[in-house]
Protein backbone atom coordinates (compact mmCIF):
# COMPACT_ATOMS: atom_id res chain seq x y z
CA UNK A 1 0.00 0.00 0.00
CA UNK A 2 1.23 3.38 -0.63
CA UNK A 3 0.58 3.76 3.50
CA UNK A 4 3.29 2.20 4.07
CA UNK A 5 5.80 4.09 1.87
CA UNK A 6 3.66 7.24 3.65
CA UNK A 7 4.07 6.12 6.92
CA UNK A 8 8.15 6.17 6.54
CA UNK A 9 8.36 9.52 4.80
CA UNK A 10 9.27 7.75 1.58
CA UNK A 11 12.42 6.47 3.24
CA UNK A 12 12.17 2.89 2.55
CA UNK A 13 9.94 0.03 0.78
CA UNK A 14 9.64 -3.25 0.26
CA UNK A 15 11.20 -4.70 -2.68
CA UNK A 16 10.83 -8.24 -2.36
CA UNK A 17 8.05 -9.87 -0.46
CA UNK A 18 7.50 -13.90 -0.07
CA UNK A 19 3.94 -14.85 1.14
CA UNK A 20 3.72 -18.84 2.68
CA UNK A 21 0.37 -20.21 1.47
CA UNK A 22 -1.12 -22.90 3.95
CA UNK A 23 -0.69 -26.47 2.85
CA UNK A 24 -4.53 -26.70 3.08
CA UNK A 25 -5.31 -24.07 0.27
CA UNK A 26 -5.64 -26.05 -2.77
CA UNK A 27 -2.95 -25.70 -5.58
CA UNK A 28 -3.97 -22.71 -7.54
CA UNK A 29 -1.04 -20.55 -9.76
CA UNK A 30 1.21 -20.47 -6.46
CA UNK A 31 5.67 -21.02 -6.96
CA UNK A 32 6.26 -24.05 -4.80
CA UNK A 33 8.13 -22.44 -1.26
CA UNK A 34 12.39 -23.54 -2.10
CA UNK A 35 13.98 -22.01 1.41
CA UNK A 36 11.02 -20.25 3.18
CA UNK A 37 9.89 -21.63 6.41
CA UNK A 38 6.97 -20.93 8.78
CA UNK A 39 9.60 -20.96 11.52
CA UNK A 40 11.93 -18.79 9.95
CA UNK A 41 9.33 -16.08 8.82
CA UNK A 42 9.49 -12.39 9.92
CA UNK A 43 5.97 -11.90 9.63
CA UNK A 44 2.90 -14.78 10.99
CA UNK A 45 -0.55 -13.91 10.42
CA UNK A 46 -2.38 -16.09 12.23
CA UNK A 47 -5.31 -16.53 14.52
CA UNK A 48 -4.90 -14.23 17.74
CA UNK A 49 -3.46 -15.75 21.13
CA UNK A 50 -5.21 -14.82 24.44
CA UNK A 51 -3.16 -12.98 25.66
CA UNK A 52 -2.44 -10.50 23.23
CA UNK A 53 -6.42 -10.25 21.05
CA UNK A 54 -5.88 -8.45 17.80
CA UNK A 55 -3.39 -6.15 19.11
CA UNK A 56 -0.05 -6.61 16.70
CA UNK A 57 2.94 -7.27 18.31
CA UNK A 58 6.59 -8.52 17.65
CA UNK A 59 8.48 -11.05 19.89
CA UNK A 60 11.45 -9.77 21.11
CA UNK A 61 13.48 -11.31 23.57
CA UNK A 62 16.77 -9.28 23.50
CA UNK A 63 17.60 -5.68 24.44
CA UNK A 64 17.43 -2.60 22.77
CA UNK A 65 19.11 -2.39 19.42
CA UNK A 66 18.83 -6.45 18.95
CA UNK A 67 16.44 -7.96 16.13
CA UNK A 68 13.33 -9.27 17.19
CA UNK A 69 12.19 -12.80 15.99
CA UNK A 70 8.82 -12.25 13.67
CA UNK A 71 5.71 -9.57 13.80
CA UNK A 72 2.17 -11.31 14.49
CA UNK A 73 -0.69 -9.75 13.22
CA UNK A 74 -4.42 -11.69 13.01
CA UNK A 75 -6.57 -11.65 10.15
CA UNK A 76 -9.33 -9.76 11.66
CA UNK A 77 -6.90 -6.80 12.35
CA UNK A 78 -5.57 -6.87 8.70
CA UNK A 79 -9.07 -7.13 7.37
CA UNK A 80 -11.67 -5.34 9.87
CA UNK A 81 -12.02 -1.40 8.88
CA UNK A 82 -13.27 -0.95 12.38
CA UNK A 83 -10.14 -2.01 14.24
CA UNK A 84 -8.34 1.12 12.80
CA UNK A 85 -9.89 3.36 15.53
CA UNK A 86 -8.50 1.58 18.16
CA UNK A 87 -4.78 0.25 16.28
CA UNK A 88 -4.51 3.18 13.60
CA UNK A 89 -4.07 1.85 9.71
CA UNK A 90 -3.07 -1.23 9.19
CA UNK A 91 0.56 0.56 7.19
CA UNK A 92 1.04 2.52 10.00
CA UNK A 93 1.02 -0.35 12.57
CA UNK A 94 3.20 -2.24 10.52
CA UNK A 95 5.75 0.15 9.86
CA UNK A 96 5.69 0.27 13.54
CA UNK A 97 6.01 -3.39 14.21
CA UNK A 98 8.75 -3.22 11.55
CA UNK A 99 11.09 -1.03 13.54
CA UNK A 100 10.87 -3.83 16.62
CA UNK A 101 11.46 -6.43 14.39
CA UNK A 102 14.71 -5.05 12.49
CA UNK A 103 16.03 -2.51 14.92
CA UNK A 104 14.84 -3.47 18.44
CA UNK A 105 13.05 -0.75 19.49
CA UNK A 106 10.78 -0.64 22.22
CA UNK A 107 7.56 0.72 22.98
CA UNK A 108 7.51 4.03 24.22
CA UNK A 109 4.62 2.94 26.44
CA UNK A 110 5.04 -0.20 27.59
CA UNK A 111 3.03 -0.77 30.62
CA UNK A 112 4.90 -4.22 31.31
CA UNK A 113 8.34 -2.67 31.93
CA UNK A 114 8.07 1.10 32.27
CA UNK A 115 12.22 0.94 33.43
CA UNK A 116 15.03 -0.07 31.85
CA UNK A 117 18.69 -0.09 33.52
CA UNK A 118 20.64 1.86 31.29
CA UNK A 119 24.28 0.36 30.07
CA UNK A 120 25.63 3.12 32.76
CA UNK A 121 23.58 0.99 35.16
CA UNK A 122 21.15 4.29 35.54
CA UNK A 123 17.79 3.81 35.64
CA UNK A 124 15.77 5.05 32.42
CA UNK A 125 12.18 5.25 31.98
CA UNK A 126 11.14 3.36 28.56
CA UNK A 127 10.17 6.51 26.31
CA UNK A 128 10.28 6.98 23.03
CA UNK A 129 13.26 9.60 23.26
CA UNK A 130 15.43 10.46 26.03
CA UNK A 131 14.50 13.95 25.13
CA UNK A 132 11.28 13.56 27.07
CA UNK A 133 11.63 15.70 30.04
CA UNK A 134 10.01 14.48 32.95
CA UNK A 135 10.21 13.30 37.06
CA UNK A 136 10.05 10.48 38.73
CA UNK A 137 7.33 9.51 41.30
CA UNK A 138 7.26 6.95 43.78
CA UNK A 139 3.52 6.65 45.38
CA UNK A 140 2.49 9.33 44.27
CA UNK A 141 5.92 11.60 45.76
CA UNK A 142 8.66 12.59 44.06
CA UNK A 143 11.74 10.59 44.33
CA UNK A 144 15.03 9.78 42.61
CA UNK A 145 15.71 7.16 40.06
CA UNK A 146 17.89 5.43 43.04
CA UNK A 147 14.70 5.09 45.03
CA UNK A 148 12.80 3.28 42.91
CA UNK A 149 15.46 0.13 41.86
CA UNK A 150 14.91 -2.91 43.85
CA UNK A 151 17.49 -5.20 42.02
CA UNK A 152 20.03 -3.16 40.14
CA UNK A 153 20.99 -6.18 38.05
CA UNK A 154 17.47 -7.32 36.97
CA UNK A 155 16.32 -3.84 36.63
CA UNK A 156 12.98 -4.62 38.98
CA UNK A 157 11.99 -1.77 40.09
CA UNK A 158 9.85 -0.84 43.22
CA UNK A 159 6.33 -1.00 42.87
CA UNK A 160 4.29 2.74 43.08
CA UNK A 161 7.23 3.88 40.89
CA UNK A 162 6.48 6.18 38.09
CA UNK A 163 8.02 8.71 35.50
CA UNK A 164 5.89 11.34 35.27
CA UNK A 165 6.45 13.18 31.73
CA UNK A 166 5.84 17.50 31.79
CA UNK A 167 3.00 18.31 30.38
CA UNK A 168 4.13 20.60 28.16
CA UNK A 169 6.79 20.07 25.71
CA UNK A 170 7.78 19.24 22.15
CA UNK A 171 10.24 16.81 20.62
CA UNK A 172 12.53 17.72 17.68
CA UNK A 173 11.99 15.79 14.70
């Protein structure tokens, strides 16, 4: 869709794109698959898991800056107008997805894990860019970033803890 080259400012596209069909379609004018794999995929579209609904996501089990393992999106997001008011369009969301996948970025609101231990062992709240001005909260206070780690090497963090962004502020683009 010309969304998606939209939604990154024209700065890249898809060239190439290989699409799996289920072994339970029947033979039609499809290429028989040579090295493609289900496992090996970088995007599944697939029937939703309970935890997770129709919201798209990408599994990533390293750290920032480390590729993620494949982007799952269900069928009823990719094909049900009415789930753009709650996800955005379908490009959009990708594109988004995309970025977790190949770069390891995180959300800038994950819920989850709102910390992170920085590599200076500092605790940072997960935002979209360090720019963000904001303070930390513990209960409802305000409190240091030293205050609120529990385990400096697992990065737990106390629970009540909060960074509070300022209201009122603009990022540079």
């Amino acid at each position: 869709r010309s969304s998606d080259l939209n939604a990154t400012q024209r700065r890249f596209y898809f060239k190439d794109v290989k699409i799996l069909i289920p072994k339970t379609w029947k033979p039609n004018n499809y290429n028989k698959r040579r090295h493609e794999s289900y496992e090996k995929a970088n995007v599944i579209i697939a029937d939703f898991y309970v935890k997770y609904g129709d919201d798209p996501y990408t599994l990533q089990y390293g750290g920032c800056g480390q590729e993620g393992k494949y982007i799952h999106l269900t069928p009823n997001f990719l094909l049900n107008d009415k789930l753009i008011d709650i996800y955005g369009l379908q490009g959009r969301v990708f594109v988004h997805e995309w970025a977790h996948l190949r770069w390891g970025v995180f959300d800038e609101y994950n819920t989850e894990r709102p910390f992170y231990i920085s590599g200076k062992n500092k605790l940072k709240a997960t935002r979209c860019s360090a720019d963000v001005k904001g303070a930390m909260a513990c209960d409802g206070k305000p409190c240091t970033e030293d205050e609120c780690i529990k385990d400096p090497k697992t990065g737990d963090v106390k629970e009540g803890c909060a960074f509070l962004p300022e209201k009122n502020q603009r990022s540079e683009e």
